[in-house]
Protein backbone atom coordinates (compact mmCIF):
# COMPACT_ATOMS: atom_id res chain seq x y z
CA UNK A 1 -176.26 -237.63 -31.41
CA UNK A 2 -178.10 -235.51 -33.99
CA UNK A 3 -180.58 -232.88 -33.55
CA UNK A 4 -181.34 -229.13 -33.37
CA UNK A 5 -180.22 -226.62 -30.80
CA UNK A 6 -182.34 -227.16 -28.08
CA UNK A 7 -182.66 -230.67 -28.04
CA UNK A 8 -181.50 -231.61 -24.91
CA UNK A 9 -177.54 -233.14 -26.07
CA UNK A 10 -175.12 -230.44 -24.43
CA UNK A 11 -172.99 -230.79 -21.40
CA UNK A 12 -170.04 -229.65 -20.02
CA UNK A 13 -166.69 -229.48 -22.04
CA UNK A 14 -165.14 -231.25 -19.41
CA UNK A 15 -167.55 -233.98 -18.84
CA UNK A 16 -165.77 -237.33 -18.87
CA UNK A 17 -167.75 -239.48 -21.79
CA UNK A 18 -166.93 -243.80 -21.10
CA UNK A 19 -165.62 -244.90 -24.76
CA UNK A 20 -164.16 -247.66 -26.40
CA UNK A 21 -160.79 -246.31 -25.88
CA UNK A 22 -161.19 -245.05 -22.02
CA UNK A 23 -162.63 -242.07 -20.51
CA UNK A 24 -162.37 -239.23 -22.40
CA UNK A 25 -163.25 -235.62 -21.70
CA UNK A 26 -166.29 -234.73 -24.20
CA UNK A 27 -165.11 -231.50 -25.58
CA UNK A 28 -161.59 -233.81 -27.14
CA UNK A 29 -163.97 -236.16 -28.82
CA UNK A 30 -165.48 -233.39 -30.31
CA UNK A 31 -161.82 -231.64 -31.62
CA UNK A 32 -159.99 -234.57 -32.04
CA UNK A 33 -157.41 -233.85 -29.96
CA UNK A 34 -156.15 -234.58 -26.47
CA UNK A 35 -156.16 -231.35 -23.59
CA UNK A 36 -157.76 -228.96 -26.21
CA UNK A 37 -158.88 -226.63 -23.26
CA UNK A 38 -156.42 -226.92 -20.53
CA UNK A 39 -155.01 -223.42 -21.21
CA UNK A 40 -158.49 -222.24 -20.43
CA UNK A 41 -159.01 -224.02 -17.39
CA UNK A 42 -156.19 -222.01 -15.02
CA UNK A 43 -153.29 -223.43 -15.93
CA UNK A 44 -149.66 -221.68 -15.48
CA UNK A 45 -150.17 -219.30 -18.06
CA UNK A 46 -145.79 -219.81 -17.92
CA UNK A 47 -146.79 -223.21 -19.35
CA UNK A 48 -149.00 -222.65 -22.67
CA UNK A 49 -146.13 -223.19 -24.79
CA UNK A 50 -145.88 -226.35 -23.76
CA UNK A 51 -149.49 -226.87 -23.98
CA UNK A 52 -149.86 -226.31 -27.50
CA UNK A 53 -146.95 -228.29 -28.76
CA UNK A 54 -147.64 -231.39 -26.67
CA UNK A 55 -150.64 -233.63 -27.05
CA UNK A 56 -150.99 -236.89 -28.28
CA UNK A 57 -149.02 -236.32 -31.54
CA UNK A 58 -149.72 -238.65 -34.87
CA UNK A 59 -148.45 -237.92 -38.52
CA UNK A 60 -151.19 -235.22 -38.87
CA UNK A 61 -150.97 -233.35 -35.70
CA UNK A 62 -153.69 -234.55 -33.95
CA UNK A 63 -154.50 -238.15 -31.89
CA UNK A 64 -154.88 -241.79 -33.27
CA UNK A 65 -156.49 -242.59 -30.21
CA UNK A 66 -158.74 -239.47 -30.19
CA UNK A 67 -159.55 -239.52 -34.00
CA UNK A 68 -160.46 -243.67 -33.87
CA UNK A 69 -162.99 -243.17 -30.92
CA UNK A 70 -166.06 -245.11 -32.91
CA UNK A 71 -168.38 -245.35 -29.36
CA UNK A 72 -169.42 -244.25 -26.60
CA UNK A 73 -171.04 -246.30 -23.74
CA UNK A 74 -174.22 -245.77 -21.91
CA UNK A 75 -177.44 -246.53 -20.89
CA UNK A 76 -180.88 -246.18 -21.96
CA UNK A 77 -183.94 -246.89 -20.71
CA UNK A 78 -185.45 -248.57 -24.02
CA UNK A 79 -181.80 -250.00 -25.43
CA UNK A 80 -179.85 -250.46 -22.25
CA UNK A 81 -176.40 -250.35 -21.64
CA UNK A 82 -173.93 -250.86 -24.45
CA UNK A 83 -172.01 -248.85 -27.01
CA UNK A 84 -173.72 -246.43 -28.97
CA UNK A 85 -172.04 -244.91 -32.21
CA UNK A 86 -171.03 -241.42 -32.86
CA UNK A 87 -172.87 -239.94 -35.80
CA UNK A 88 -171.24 -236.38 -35.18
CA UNK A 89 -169.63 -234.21 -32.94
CA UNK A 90 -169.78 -230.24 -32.54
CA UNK A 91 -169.64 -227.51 -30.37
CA UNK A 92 -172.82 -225.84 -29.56
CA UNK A 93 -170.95 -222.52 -27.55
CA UNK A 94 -172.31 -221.72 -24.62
CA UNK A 95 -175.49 -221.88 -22.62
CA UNK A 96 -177.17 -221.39 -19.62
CA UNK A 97 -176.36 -224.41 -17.63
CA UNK A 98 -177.67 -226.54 -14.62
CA UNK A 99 -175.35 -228.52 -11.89
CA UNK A 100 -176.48 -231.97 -10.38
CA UNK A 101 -174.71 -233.40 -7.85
CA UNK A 102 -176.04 -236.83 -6.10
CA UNK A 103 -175.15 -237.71 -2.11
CA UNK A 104 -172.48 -239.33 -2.82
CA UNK A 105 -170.94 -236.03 -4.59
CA UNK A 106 -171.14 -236.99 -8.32
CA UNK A 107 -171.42 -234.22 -10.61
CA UNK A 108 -172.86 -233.59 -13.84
CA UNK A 109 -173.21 -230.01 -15.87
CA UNK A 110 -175.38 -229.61 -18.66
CA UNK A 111 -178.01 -227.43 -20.17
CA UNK A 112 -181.71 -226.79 -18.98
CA UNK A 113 -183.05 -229.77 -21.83
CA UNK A 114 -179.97 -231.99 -21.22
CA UNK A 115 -181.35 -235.58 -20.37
CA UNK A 116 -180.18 -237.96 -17.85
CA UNK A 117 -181.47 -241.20 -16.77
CA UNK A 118 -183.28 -241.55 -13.56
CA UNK A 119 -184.96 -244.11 -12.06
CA UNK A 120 -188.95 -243.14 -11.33
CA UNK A 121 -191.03 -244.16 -8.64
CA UNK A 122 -192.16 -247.87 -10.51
CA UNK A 123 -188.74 -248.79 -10.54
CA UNK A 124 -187.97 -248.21 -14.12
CA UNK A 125 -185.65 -246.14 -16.15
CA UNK A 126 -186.88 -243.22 -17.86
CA UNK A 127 -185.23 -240.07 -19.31
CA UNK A 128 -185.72 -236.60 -17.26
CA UNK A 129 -184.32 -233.48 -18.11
CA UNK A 130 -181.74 -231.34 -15.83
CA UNK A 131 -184.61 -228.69 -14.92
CA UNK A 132 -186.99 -231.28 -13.70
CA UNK A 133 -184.26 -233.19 -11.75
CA UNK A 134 -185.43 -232.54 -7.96
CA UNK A 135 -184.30 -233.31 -4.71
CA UNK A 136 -185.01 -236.77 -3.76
CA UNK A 137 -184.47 -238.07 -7.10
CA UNK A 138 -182.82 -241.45 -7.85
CA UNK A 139 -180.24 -240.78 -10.87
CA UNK A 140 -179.18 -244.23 -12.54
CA UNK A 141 -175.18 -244.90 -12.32
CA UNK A 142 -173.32 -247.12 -13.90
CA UNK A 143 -170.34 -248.82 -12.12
CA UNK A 144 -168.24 -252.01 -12.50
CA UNK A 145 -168.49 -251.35 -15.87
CA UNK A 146 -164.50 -252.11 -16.66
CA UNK A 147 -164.53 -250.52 -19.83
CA UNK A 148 -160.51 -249.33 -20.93
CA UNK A 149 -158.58 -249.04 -23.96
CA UNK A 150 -156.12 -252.00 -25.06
CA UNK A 151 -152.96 -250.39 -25.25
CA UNK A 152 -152.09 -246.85 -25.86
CA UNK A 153 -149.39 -245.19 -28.08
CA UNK A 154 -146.98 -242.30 -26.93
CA UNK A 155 -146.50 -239.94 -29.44
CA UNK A 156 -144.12 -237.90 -27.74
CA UNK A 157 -143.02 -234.40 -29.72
CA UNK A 158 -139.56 -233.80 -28.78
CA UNK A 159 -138.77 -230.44 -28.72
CA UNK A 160 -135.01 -229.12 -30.82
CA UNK A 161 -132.39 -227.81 -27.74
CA UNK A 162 -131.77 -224.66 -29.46
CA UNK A 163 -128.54 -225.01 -29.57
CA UNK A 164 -127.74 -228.09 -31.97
CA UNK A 165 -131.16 -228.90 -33.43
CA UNK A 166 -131.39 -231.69 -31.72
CA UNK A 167 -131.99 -233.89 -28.25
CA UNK A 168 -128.22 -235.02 -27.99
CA UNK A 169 -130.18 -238.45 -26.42
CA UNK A 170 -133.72 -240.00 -26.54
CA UNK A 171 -135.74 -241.35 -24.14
CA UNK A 172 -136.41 -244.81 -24.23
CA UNK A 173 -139.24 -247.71 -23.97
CA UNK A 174 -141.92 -245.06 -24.26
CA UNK A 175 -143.80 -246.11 -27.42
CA UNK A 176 -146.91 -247.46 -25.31
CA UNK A 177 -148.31 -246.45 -21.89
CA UNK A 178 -146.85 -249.16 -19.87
CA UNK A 179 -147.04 -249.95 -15.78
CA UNK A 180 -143.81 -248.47 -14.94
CA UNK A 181 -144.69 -244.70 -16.37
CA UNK A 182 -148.51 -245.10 -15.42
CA UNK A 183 -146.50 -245.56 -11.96
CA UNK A 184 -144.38 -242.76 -12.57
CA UNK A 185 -147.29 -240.67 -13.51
CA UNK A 186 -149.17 -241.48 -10.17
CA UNK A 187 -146.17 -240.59 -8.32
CA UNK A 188 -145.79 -237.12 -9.77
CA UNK A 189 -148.96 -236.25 -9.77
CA UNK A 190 -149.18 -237.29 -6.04
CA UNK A 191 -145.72 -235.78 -4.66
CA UNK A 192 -144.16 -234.29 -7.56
CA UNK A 193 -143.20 -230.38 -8.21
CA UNK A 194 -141.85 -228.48 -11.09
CA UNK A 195 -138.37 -226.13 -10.61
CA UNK A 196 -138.01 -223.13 -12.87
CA UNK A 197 -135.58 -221.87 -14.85
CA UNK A 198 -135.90 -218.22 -13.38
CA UNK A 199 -138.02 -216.03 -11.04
CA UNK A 200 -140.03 -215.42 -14.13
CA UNK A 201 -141.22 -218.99 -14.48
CA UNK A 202 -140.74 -218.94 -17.71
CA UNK A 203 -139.59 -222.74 -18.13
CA UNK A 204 -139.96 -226.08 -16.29
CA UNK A 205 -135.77 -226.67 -15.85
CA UNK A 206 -136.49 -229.90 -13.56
CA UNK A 207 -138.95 -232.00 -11.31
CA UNK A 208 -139.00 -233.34 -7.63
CA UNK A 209 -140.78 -235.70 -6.23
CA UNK A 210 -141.44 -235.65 -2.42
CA UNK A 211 -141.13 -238.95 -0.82
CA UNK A 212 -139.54 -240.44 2.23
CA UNK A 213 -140.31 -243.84 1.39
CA UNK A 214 -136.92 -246.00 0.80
CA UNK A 215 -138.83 -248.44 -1.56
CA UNK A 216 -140.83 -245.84 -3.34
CA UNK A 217 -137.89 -243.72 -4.42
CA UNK A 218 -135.57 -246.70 -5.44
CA UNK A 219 -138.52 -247.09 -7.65
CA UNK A 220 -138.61 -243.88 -9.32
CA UNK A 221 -134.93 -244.16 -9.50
CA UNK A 222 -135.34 -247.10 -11.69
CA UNK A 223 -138.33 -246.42 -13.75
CA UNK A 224 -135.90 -243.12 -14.53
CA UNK A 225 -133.25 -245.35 -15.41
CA UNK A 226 -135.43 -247.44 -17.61
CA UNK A 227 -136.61 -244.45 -20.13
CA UNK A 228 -132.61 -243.37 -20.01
CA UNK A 229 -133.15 -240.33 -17.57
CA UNK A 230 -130.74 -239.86 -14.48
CA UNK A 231 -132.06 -238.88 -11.12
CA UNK A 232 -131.07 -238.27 -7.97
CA UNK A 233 -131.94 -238.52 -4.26
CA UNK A 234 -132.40 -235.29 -2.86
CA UNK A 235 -131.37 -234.51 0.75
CA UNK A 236 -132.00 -232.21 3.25
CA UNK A 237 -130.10 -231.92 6.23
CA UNK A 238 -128.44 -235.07 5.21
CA UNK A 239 -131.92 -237.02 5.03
CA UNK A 240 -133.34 -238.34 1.83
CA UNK A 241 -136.87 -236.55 1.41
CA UNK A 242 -137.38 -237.47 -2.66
CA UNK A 243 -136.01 -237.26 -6.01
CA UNK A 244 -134.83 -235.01 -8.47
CA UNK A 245 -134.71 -235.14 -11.86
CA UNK A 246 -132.75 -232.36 -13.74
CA UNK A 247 -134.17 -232.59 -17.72
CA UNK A 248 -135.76 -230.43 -19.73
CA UNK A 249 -137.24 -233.43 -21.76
CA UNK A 250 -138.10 -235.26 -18.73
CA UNK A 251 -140.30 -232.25 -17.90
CA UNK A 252 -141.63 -232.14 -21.51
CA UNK A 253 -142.64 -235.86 -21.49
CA UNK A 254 -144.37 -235.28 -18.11
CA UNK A 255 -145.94 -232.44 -19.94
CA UNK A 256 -147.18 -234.31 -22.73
CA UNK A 257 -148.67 -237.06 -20.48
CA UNK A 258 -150.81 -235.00 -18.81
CA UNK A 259 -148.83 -233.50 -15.49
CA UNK A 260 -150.16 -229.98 -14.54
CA UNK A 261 -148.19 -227.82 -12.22
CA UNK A 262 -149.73 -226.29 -9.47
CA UNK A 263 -151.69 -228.62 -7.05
CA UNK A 264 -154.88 -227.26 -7.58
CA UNK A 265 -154.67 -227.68 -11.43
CA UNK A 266 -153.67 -231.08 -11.04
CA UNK A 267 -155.82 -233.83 -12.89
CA UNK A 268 -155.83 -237.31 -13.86
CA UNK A 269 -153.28 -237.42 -17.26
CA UNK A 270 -155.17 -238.08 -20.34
CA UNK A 271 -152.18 -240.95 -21.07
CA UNK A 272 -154.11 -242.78 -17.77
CA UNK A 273 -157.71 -242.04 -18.87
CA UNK A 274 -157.28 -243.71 -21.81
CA UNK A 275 -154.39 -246.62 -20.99
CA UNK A 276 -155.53 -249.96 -20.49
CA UNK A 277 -156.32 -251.97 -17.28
CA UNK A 278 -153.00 -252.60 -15.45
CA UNK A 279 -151.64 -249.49 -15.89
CA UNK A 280 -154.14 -247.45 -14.35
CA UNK A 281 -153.86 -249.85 -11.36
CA UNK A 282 -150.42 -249.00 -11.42
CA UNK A 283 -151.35 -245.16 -11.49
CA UNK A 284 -153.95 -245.76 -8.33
CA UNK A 285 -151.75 -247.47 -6.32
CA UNK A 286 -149.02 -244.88 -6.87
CA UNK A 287 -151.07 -241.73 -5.89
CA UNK A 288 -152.52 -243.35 -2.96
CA UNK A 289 -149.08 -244.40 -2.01
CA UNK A 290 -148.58 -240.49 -2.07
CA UNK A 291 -151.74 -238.87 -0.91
CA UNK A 292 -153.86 -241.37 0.21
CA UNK A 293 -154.42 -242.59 3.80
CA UNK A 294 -156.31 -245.28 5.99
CA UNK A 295 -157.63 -244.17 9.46
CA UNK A 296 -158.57 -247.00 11.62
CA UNK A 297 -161.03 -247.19 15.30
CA UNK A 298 -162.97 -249.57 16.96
CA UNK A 299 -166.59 -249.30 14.72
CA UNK A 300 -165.25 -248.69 11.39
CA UNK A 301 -162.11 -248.47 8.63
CA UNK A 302 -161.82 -245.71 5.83
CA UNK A 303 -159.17 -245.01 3.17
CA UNK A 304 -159.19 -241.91 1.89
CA UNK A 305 -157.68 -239.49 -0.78
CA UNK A 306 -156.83 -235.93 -0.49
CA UNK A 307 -156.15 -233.23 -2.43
CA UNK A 308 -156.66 -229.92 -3.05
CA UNK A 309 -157.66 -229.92 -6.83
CA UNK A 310 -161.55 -230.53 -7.14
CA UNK A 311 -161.20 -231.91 -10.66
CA UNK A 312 -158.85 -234.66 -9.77
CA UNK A 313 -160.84 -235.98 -6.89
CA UNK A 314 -163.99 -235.59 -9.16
CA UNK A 315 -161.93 -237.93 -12.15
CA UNK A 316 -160.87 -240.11 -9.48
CA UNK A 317 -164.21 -240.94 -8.64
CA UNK A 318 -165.18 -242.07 -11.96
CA UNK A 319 -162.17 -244.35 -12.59
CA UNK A 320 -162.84 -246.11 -9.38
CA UNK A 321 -166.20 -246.42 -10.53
CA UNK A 322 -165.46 -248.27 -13.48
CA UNK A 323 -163.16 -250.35 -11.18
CA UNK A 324 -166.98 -251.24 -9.39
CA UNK A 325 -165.40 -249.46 -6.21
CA UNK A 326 -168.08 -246.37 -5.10
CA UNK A 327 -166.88 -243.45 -2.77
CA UNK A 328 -167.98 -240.36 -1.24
CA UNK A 329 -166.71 -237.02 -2.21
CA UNK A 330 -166.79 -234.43 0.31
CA UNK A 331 -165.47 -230.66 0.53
CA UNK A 332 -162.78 -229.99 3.46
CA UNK A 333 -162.97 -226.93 4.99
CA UNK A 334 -159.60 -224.84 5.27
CA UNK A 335 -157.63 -225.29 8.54
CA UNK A 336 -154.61 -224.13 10.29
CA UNK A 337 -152.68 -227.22 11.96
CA UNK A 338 -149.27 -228.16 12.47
CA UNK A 339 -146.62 -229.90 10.07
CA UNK A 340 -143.28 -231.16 10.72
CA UNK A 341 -142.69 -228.69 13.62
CA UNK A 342 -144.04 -225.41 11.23
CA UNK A 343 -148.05 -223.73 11.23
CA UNK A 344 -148.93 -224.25 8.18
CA UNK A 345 -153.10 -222.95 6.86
CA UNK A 346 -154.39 -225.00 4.33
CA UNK A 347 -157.17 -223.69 2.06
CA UNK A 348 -160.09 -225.42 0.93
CA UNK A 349 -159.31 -229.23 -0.08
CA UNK A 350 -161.59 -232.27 -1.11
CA UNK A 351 -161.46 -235.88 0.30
CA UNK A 352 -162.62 -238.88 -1.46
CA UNK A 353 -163.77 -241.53 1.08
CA UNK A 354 -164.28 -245.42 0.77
CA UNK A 355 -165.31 -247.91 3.78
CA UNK A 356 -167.26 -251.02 4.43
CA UNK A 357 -166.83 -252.91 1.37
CA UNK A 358 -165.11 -250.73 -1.19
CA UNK A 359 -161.66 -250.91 1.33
C-alpha cells in the first residue's frame, strides 16, 4: 500500500500476511528475508550465531521465495477477496499500538488508524479503524481459503567444521520442502530438545526427540536415514523413550528450517508457512501426534493442542484456518499435578480447541 504516515497501513512485525507463496510474517516481506527478527523476539541469545547465518539462502544472501512474493490476499469491502499487488514495502518504526482479539481468541496488533474489515449492522462490509473497534463488533474472517505455495526450495548454508574446511558428508534429498521433513519438522517441534556442547550453551552438539510411540520413532529413524543422518533410539532404564540424533549439521538444518529451542519460543518454521499443501498436512499431523489430544464424554468430543508458546498456538490457528477448520484459543492457567510418578508445576500454557464439526 502507499500513503503517508498516519494513514492507517501499520501492524505488527509479526503479523502473518496470506500471499501467493504461503503465510508470511509481514515484517520478512518487508526485508526480504526469512526470520529477520527472531533474535529480538527472546530467543537463546546462545543461538544468534546461528540465526544470522541461516535463513533461506539464494545466490545473493537473501530468499527467492521471500524476494518473488508479487501478492498478498485479502478482502475488501468494494473489491472483495482476491490478490492484491504490492506496490512497496517499508518500515514505519514504532507506534503506539492497539490489540484486538475476537471470542474465538484471534489476534490482531496494529496502530490507532490501522483498518480492518468488519461487518456493520446492515450486513455489509465496511472498513473501521482499530480505535473505533468496540465490544460487540463483528470482524470479517476469512477461512477455507487454501491458499499455499507450490513447492519450496531449501537453501541450506552449510557451515565449514573448522577443522578441514569442509562437511566431510552432505545431507541429502533436501533441495525442496518435502512430506517426510515437513514430518520431521512437526515432530521436533512437538517432542524435540536441543543438547549442548557445554554448561555454557554455547552450541547445539545434538537433538532428541521424546516419543514412546514404536511407529513414530521407526519413522524418524527413517526420515534420518533418508537425508543421510544416523540416529538412535534412546533408552532409559532399558525402555525406548525417543531418539537421538548426534550432528552438528543436523542441528544446523533444523536451525535453518525454523526450529527454536526453548518451548516457549517455539513457532511454526517458516519452511512450513510457506511449503505447499501436503506437507503442511504432514507437519499437522506430526505435532498433534506429539502434543495434541482428544478427550471424549457422553455430550460432546474435543481435540485439542497444547503448548506453552503463545505464538505457536496463535500460527496454528491461522493455518487451520486456511485448512477451513476454526478453533478456540484459550489461556491455561498454571497448575501443579502429577507426571510419571514426579510433582511437576507447570506455568502458564495455551490450548487450542476444536469440536462439533471441525473434529
Amino acid at each position: 500500500m502507499r500513503g503517508p504516515t498516519g494513514s492507517g497501513k501499520c501492524c505488527k512485525g509479526n503479523t502473518l500476511i496470506l500471499t501467493d507463496k504461503g503465510l508470511i510474517k509481514i515484517e520478512d516481506i518487508v526485508y526480504e528475508r526469512t526470520d529477520v527478527n527472531n533474535k529480538e523476539r527472546g530467543v537463546d541469545e546462545s543461538q544468534t550465531d546461528l540465526l544470522s547465518h541461516f535463513g533461506e539462502l539464494d545466490s545473493e544472501g537473501y530468499s527467492d521465495n521471500v524476494k518473488n512474493v508479487n501478492s498478498v490476499i485479502s478482502i475488501s469491502p468494494k473489491l472483495g477477496y482476491r490478490p492484491y499487488d504490492i506496490s512497496a514495502r517499508y518500515n514505519m518504526g514504532e507506534s503506539d499500538t492497539i490489540t484486538v482479539k475476537t471470542s474465538i481468541g484471534l489476534e490482531i496488533i496494529g496502530t490507532p488508524e490501522h483498518k480492518i474489515v468488519v461487518i456493520n449492522e446492515d450486513g455489509n462490509l465496511v472498513f473501521k479503524k482499530l480505535e473505533n473497534i468496540r465490544t460487540g463488533d463483528s470482524i470479517a474472517i476469512t477461512y477455507n481459503t487454501n491458499v499455499f505455495n507450490n513447492r519450496l526450495g531449501l537453501h541450506f548454508w552449510r557451515r565449514p567444521d573448522g577443522i578441514h574446511g569442509h562437511y566431510t558428508y552432505e545431507l541429502k534429498n533436501i533441495e525442496y520442502m518435502n512430506k517426510d521433513i515437513a514430518r520431521l519438522l512437526g515432530y521436533m517441534i512437538a517432542e524435540g530438545t536441543c543438547g549442548f556442547r557445554d554448561k555454557d550453551q554455547d552450541e547445539v552438539n545434538f537433538m532428541t526427540i521424546t516419543n514412546y510411540g514404536p511407529e513414530i520413532i521407526d519413522d524418524i529413524i527413517d526420515i534420518c536415514k533418508n537425508i543421510n543422518i544416523e540416529a538412535y533410539k534412546e533408552k532409559e532404564d532399558e525402555k525406548i523413550v525417543g531418539v537421538r540424533i548426534n550432528s552438528v549439521m543436523f542441528t544446523d538444518f533444523m536451525y535453518y528450517l525454523g526450529y527454536r529451542h526453548g518451548a516457549k519460543n517455539k513457532e511454526i518454521p517458516w519452511s512450513i508457512l510457506q511449503a505447499d499443501k501436503e506437507s503442511q498436512i504432514e507437519f499437522l499431523k506430526a505435532l498433534f501426534d506429539g502434543d495434541g489430544t482428544v478427550c471424549s464424554d457422553e455430550t460432546h468430543d474435543v481435540v485439542e493442542y497444547y503448548s506453552s508458546s503463545y505464538e505457536l498456538c496463535r500460527q496454528l490457528q491461522l493455518v487451520l484456518l486456511n485448512f477451513g477448520i476454526i478453533s478456540r484459543l484459550h489461556a491455561k492457567k498454571g497448575a501443579i499435578n502429577e507426571y510419571r510418578g514426579e510433582i511437576r508445576e507447570y506455568e502458564e500454557s495455551y490450548r487450542l480447541s476444536l469440536n462439533g464439526e471441525e473434529i
